[in-house]
N, C-alpha and C. Protein backbone atom coordinates (compact mmCIF):
# COMPACT_ATOMS: atom_id res chain seq x y z
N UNK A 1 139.81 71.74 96.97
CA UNK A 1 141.16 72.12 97.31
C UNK A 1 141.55 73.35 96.49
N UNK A 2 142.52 74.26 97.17
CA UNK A 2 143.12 74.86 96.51
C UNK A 2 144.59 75.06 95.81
N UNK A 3 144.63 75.52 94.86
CA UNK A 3 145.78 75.53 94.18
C UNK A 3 146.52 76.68 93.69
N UNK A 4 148.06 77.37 93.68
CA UNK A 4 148.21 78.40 93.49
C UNK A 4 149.68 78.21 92.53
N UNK A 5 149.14 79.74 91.43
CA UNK A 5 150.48 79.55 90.09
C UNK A 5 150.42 81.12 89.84
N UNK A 6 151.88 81.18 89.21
CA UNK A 6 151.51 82.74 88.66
C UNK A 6 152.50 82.47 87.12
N UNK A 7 152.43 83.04 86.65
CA UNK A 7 153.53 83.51 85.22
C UNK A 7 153.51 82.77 84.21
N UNK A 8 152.42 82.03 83.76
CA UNK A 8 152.06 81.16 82.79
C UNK A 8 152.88 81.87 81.26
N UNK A 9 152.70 83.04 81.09
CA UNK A 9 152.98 83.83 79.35
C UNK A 9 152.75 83.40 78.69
N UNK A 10 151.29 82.64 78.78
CA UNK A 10 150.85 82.24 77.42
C UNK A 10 150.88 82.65 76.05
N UNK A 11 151.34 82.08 75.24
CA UNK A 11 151.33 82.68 73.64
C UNK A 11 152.21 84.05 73.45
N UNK A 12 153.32 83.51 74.93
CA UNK A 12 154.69 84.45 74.99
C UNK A 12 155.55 83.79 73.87
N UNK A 13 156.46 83.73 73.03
CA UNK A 13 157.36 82.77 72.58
C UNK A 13 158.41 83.00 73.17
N UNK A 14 159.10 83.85 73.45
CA UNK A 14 160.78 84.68 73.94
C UNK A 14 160.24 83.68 75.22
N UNK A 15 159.41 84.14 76.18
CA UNK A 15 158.82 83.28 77.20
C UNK A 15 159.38 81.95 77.10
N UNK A 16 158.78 81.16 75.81
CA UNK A 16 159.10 80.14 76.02
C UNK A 16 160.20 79.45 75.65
N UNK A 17 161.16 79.76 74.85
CA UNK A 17 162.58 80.11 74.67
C UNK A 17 163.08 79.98 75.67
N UNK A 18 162.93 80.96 76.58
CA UNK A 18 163.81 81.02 77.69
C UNK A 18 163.65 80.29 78.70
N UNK A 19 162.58 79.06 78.65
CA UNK A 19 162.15 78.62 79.54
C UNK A 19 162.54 77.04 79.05
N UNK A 20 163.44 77.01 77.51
CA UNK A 20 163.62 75.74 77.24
C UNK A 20 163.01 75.20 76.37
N UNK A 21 162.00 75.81 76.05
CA UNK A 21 160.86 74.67 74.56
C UNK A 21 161.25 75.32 73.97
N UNK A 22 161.03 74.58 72.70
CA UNK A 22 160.84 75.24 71.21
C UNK A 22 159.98 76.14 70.77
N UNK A 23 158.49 76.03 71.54
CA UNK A 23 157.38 76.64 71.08
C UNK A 23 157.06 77.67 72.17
N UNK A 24 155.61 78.09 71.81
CA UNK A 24 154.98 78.92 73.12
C UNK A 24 153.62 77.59 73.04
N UNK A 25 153.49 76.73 71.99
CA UNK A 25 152.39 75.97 71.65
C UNK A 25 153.21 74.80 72.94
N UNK A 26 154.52 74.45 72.62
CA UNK A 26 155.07 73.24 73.80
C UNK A 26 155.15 73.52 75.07
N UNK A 27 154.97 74.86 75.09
CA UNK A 27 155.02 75.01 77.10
C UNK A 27 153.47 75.21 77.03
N UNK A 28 152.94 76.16 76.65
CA UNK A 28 151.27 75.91 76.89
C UNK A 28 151.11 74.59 76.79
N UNK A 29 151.49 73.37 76.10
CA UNK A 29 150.98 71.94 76.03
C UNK A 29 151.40 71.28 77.28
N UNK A 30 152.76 71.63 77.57
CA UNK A 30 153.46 71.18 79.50
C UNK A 30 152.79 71.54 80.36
N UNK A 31 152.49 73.17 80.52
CA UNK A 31 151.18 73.70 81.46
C UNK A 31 149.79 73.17 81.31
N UNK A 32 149.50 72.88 80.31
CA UNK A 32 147.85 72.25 80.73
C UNK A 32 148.05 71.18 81.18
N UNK A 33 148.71 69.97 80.55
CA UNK A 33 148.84 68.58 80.89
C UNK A 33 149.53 68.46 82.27
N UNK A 34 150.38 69.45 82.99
CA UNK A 34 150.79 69.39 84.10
C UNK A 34 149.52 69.76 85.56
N UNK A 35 148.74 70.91 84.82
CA UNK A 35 147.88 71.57 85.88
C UNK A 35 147.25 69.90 85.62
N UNK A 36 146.23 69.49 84.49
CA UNK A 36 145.19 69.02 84.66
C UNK A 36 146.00 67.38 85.48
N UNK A 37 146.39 67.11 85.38
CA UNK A 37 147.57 66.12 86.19
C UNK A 37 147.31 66.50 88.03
N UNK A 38 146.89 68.04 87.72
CA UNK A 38 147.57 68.26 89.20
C UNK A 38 145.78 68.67 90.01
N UNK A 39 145.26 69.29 89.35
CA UNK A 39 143.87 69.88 89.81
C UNK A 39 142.98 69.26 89.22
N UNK A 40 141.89 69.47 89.73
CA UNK A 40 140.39 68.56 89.77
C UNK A 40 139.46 69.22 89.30
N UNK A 41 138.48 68.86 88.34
CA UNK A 41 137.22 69.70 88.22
C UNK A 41 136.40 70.40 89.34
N UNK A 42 136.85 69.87 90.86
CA UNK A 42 136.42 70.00 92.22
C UNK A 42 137.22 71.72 92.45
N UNK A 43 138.54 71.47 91.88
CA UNK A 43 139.22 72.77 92.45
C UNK A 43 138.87 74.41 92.24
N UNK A 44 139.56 75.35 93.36
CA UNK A 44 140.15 76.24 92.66
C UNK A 44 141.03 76.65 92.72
N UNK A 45 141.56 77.32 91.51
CA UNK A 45 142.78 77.75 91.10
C UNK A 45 143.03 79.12 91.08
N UNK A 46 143.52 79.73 91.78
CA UNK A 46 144.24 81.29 92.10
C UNK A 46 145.44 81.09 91.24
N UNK A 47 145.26 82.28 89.91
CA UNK A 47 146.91 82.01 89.34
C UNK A 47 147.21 83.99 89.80
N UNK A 48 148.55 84.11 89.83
CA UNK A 48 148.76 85.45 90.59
C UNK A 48 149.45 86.16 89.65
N UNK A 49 149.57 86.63 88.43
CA UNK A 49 149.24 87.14 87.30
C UNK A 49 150.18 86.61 86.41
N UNK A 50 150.01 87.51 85.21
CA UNK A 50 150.88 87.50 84.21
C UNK A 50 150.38 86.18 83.15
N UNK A 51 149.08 86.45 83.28
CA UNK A 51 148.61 84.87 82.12
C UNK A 51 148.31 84.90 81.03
N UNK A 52 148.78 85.61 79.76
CA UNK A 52 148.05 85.52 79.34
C UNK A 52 148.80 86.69 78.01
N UNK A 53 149.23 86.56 76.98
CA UNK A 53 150.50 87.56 76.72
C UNK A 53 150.05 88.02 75.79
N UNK A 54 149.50 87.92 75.20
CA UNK A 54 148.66 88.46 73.38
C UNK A 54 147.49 88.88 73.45
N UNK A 55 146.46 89.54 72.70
CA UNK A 55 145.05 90.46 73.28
C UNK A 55 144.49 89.20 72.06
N UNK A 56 144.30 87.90 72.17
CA UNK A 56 143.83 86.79 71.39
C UNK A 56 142.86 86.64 72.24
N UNK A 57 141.94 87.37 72.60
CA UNK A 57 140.64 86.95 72.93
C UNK A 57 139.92 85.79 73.23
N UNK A 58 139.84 85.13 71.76
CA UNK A 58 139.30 83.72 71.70
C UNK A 58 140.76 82.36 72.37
N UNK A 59 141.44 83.33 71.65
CA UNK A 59 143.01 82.72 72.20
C UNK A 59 142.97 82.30 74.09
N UNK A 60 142.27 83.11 74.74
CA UNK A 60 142.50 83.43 76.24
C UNK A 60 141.32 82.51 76.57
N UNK A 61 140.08 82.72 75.85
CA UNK A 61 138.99 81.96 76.31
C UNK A 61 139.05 79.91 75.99
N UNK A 62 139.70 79.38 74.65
CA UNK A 62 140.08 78.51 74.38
C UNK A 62 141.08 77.80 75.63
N UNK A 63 142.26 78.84 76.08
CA UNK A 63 143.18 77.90 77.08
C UNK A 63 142.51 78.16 78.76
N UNK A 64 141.97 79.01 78.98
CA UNK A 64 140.98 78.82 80.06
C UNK A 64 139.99 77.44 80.08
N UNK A 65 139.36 77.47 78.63
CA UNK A 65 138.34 75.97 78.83
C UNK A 65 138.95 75.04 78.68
N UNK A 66 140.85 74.71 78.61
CA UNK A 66 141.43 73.07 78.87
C UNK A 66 141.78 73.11 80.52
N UNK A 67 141.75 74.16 80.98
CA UNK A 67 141.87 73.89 82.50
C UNK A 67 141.24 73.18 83.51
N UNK A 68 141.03 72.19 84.07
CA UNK A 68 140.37 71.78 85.07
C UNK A 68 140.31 72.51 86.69
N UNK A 69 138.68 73.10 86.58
CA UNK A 69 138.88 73.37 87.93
C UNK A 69 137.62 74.19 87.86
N UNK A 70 136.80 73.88 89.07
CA UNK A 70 135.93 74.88 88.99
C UNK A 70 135.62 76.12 88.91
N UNK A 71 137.02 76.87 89.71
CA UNK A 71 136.99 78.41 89.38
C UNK A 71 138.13 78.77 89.36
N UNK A 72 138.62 79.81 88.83
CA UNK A 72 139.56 80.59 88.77
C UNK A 72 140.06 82.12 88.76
N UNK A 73 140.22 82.25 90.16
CA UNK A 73 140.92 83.64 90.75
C UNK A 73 142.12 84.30 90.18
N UNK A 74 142.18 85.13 89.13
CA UNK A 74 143.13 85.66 88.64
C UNK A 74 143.52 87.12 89.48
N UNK A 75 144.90 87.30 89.74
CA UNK A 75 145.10 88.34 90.72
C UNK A 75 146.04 88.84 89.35
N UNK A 76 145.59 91.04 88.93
CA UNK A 76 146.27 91.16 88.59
C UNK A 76 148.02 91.18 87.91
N UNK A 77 148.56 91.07 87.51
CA UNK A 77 149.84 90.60 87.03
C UNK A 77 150.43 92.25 86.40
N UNK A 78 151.46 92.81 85.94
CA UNK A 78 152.16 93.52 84.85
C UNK A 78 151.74 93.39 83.48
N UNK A 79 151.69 92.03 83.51
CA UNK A 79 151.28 92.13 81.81
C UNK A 79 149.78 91.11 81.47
N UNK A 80 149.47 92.07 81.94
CA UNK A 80 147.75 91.47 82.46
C UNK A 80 146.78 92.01 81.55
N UNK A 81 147.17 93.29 80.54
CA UNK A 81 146.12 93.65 79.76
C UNK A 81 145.40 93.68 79.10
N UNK A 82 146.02 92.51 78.06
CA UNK A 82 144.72 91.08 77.31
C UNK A 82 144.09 90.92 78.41
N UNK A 83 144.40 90.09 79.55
CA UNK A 83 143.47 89.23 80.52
C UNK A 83 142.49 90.53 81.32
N UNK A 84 142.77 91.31 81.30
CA UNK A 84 141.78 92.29 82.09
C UNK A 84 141.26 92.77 81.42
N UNK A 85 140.89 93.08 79.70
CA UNK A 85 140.46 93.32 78.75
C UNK A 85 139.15 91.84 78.42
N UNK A 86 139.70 90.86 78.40
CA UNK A 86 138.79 89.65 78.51
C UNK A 86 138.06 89.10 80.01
N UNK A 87 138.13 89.71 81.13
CA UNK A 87 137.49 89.73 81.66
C UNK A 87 136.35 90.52 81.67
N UNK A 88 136.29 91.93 81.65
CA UNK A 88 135.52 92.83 81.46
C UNK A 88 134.82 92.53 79.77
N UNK A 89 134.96 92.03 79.22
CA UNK A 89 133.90 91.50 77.70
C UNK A 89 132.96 90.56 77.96
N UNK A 90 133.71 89.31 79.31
CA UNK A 90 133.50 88.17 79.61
C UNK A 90 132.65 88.17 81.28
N UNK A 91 131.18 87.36 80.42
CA UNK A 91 130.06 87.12 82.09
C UNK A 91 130.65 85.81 82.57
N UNK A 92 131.49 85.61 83.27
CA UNK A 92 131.54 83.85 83.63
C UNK A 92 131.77 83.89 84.96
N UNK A 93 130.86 83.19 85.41
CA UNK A 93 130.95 83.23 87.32
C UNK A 93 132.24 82.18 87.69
N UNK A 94 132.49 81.38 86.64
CA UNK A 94 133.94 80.88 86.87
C UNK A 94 135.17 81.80 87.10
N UNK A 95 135.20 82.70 86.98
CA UNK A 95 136.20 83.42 86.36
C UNK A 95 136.05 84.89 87.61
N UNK A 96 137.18 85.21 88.10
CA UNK A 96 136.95 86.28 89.36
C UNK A 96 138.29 87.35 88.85
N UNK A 97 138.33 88.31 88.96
CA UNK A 97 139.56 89.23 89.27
C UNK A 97 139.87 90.12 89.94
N UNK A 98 141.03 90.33 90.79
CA UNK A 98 141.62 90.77 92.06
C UNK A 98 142.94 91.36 91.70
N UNK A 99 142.82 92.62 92.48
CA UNK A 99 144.13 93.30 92.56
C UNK A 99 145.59 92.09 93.76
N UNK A 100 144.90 92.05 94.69
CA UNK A 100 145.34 91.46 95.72
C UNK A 100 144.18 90.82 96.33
N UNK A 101 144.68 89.40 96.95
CA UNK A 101 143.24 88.43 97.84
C UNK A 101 144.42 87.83 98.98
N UNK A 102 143.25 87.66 99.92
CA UNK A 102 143.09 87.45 101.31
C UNK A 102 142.61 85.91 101.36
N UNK A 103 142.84 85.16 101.84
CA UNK A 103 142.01 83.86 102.19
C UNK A 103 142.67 83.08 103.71
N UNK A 104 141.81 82.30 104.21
CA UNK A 104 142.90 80.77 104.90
C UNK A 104 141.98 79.65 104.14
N UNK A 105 143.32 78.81 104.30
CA UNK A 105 143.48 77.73 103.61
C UNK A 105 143.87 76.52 104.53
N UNK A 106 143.05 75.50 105.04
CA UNK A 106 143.66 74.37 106.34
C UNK A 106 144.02 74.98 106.75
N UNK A 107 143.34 75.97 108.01
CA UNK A 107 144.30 76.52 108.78
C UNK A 107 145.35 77.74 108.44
N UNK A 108 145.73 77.93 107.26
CA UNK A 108 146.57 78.56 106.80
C UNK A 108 146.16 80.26 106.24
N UNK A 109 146.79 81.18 106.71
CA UNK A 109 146.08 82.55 106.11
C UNK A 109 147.32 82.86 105.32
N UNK A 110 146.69 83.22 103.81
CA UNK A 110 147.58 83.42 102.73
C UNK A 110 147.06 84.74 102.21
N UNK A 111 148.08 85.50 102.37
CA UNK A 111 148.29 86.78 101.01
C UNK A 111 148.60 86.59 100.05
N UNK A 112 147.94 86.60 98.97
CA UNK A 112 148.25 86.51 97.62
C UNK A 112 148.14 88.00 96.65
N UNK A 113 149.30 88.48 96.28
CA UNK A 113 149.74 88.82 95.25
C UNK A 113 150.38 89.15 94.38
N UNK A 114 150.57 90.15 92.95
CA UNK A 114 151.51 89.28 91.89
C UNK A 114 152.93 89.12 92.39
N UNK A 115 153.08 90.43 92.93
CA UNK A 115 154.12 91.50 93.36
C UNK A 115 155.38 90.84 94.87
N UNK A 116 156.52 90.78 94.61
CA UNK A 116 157.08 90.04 95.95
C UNK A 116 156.99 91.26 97.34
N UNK A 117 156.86 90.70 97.98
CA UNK A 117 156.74 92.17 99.52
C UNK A 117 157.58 91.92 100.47
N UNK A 118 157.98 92.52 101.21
CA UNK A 118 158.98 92.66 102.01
C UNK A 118 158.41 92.19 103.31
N UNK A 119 157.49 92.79 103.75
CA UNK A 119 155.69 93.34 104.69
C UNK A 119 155.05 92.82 104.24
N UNK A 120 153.87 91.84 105.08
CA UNK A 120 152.73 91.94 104.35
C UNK A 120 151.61 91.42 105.82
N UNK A 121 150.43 91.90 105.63
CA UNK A 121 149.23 91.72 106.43
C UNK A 121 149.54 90.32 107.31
N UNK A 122 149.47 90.18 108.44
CA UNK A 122 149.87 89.21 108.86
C UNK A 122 150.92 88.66 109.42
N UNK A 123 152.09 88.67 108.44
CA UNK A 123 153.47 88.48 108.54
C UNK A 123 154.32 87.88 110.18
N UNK A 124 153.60 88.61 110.93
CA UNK A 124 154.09 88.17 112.75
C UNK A 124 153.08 88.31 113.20
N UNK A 125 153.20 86.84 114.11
CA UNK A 125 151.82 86.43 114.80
C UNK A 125 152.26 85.69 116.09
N UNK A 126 151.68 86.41 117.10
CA UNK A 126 152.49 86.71 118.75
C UNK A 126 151.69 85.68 119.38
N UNK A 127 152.40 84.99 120.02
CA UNK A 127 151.53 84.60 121.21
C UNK A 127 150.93 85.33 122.62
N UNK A 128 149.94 84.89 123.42
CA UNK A 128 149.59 85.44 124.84
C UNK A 128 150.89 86.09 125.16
N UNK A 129 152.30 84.87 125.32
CA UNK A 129 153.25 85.80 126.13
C UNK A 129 154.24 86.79 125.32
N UNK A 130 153.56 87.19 124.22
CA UNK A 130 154.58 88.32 122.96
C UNK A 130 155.37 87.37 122.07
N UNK A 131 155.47 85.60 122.67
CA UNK A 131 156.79 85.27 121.58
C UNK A 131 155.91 85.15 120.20
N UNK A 132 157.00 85.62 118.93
CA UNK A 132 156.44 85.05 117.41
C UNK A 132 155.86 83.69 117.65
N UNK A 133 155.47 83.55 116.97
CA UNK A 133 154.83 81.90 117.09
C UNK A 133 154.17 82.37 114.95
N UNK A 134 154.53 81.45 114.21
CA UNK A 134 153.98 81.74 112.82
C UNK A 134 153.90 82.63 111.93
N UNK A 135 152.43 82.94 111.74
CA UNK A 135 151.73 83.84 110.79
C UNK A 135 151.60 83.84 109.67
N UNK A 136 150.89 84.95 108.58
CA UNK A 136 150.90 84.07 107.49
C UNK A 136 151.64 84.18 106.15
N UNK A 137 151.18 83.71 105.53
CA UNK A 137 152.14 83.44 104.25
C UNK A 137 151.86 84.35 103.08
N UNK A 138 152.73 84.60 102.23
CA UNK A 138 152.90 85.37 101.46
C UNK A 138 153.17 84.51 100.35
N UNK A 139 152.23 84.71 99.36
CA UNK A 139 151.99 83.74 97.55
C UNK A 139 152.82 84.81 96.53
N UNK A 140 153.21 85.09 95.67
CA UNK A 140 153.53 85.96 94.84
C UNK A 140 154.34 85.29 93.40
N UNK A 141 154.11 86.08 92.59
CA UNK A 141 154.77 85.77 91.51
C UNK A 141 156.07 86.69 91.07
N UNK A 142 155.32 86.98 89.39
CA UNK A 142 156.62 87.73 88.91
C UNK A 142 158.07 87.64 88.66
N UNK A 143 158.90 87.55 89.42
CA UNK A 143 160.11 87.15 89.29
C UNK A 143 160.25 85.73 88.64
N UNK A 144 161.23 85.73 87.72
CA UNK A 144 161.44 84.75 87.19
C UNK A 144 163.09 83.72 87.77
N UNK A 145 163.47 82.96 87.32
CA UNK A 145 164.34 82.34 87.89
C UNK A 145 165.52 83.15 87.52
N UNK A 146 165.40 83.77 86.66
CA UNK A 146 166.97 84.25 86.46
C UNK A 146 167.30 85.61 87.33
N UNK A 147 166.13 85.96 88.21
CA UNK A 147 166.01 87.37 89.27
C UNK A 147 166.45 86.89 90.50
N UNK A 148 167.27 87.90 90.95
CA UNK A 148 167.85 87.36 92.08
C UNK A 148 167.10 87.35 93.72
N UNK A 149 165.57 88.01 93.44
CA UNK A 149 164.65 87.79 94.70
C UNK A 149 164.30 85.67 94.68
N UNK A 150 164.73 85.43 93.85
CA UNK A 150 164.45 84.21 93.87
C UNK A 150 165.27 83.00 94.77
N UNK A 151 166.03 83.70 94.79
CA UNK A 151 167.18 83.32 95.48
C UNK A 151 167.04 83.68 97.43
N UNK A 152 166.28 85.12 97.06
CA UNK A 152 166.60 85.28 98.44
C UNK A 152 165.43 84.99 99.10
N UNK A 153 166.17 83.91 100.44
CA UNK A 153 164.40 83.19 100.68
C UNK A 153 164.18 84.39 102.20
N UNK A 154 163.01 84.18 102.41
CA UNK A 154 162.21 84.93 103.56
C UNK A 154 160.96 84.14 103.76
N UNK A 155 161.33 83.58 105.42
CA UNK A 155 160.16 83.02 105.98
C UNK A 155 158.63 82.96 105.27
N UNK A 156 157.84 82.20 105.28
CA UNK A 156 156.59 82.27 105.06
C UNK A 156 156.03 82.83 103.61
N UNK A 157 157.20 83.56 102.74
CA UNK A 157 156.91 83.69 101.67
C UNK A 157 157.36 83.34 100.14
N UNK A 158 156.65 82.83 99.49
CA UNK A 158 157.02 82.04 98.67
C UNK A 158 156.45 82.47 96.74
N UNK A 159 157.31 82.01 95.60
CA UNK A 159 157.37 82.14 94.74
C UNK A 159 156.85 81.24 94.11
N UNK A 160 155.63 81.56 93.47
CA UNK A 160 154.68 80.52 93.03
C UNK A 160 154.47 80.32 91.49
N UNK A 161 155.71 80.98 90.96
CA UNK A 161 156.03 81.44 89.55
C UNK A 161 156.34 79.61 88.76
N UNK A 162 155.39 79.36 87.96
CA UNK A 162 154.98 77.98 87.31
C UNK A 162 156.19 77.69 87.30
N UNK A 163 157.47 78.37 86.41
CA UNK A 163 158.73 77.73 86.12
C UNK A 163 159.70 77.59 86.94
N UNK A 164 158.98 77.58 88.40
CA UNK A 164 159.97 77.16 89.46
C UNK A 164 159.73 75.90 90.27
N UNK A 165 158.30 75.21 89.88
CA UNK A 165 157.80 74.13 90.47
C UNK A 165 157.48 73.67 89.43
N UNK A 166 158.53 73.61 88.47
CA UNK A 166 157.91 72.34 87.48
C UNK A 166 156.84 72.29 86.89
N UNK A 167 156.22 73.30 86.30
CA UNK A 167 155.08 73.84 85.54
C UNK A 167 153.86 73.04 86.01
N UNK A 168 153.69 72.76 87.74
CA UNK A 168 152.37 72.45 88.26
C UNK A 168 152.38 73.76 89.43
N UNK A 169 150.93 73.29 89.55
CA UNK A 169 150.12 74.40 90.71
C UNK A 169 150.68 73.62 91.90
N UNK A 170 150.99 74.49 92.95
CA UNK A 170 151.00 74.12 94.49
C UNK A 170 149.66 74.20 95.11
N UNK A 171 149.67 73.21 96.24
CA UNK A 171 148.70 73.35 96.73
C UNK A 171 148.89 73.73 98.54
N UNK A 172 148.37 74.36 99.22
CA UNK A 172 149.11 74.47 100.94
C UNK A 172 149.69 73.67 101.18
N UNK A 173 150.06 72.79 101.25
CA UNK A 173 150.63 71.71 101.82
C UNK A 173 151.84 71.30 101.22
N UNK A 174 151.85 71.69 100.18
CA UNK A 174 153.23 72.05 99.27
C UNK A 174 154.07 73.44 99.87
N UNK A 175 153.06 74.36 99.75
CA UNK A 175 153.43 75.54 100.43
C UNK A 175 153.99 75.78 101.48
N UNK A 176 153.43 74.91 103.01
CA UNK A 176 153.91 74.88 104.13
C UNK A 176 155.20 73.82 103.87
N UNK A 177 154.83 73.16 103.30
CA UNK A 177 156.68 72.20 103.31
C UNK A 177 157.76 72.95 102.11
N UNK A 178 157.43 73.81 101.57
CA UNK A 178 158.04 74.48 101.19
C UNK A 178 158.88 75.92 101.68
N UNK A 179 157.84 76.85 102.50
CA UNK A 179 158.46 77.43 103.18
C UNK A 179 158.97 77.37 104.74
């Protein structure tokens, strides 16, 4: 199965302040125990950026190995430059990185990336006789709850930013009953 998160700020503290803990050590401790709660050594996990807040190296490689899941698709983020710095040091076929990704999922074709879009690949999907009928979905992060794109909803696309679902991963089926 798959699973999708973006805006972790690990070993952010202001991050985690503002998000209600005391620590950046107590929300990293909510985020692992929530993902591994939520995903399987079977899974993978697409997080859609922003993971990762300090150039702690060993720091980045340590909270990657409490994750459960077989792989993990990191899609650039803003403040991605530890994590794209430790990818490129780092050989691990677990471990993938993407500006922007393409997939379907049950049926489902998802755009994923960090960035919210207005447009995106897919977006209207016609039937034989021209009517809309679907199309696909749009994953994104970034925005945090206190931004007012958060607020503004638009069909098929959705905000997958950890501190808006309760610091677990969605999975499609969350997604489709969500948007």
């Amino acid at each position: 199965m798959n699973y999708f998160s973006s805006d972790f700020h690990i070993e952010h503290l202001n991050m985690a302040r503002n998000r209600g803990f005391i620590s950046a050590k107590e929300m990293e401790g909510c985020i692992v125990d929530n993902f591994n709660s939520t995903v399987s050594k079977r899974d993978t996990f697409f997080h859609l950026g922003d993971f990762y807040w300090t150039n702690n190296m060993e720091g980045i490689r340590k909270f990657i190995a409490k994750l459960n899941c077989k792989k993990i698709i990191f899609l650039k983020g803003n403040h991605d430059k530890p994590l794209i710095k430790f990818m490129k040091a780092t050989k691990n076929s677990r471990l993938e990185l993407h500006s922007d990704y393409f997939l379907k999922d049950n049926g489902c074709n998802l755009h994923l990336y960090h960035y919210p879009v207005e447009d995106w690949v897919g977006m209207i999907k016609k039937d034989k006789n021209g009517n809309r009928i679907g199309g696909s979905y749009m994953l994104h992060g970034h925005e945090h709850s206190d931004c007012e794109i958060v607020n503004r909803k638009m069909s098929r696309r959705l905000n997958v930013n950890i501190e808006l679902h309760n610091y677990r991963p969605l999975c499609v089926d969350d997604i489709t009953s969500l948007c």
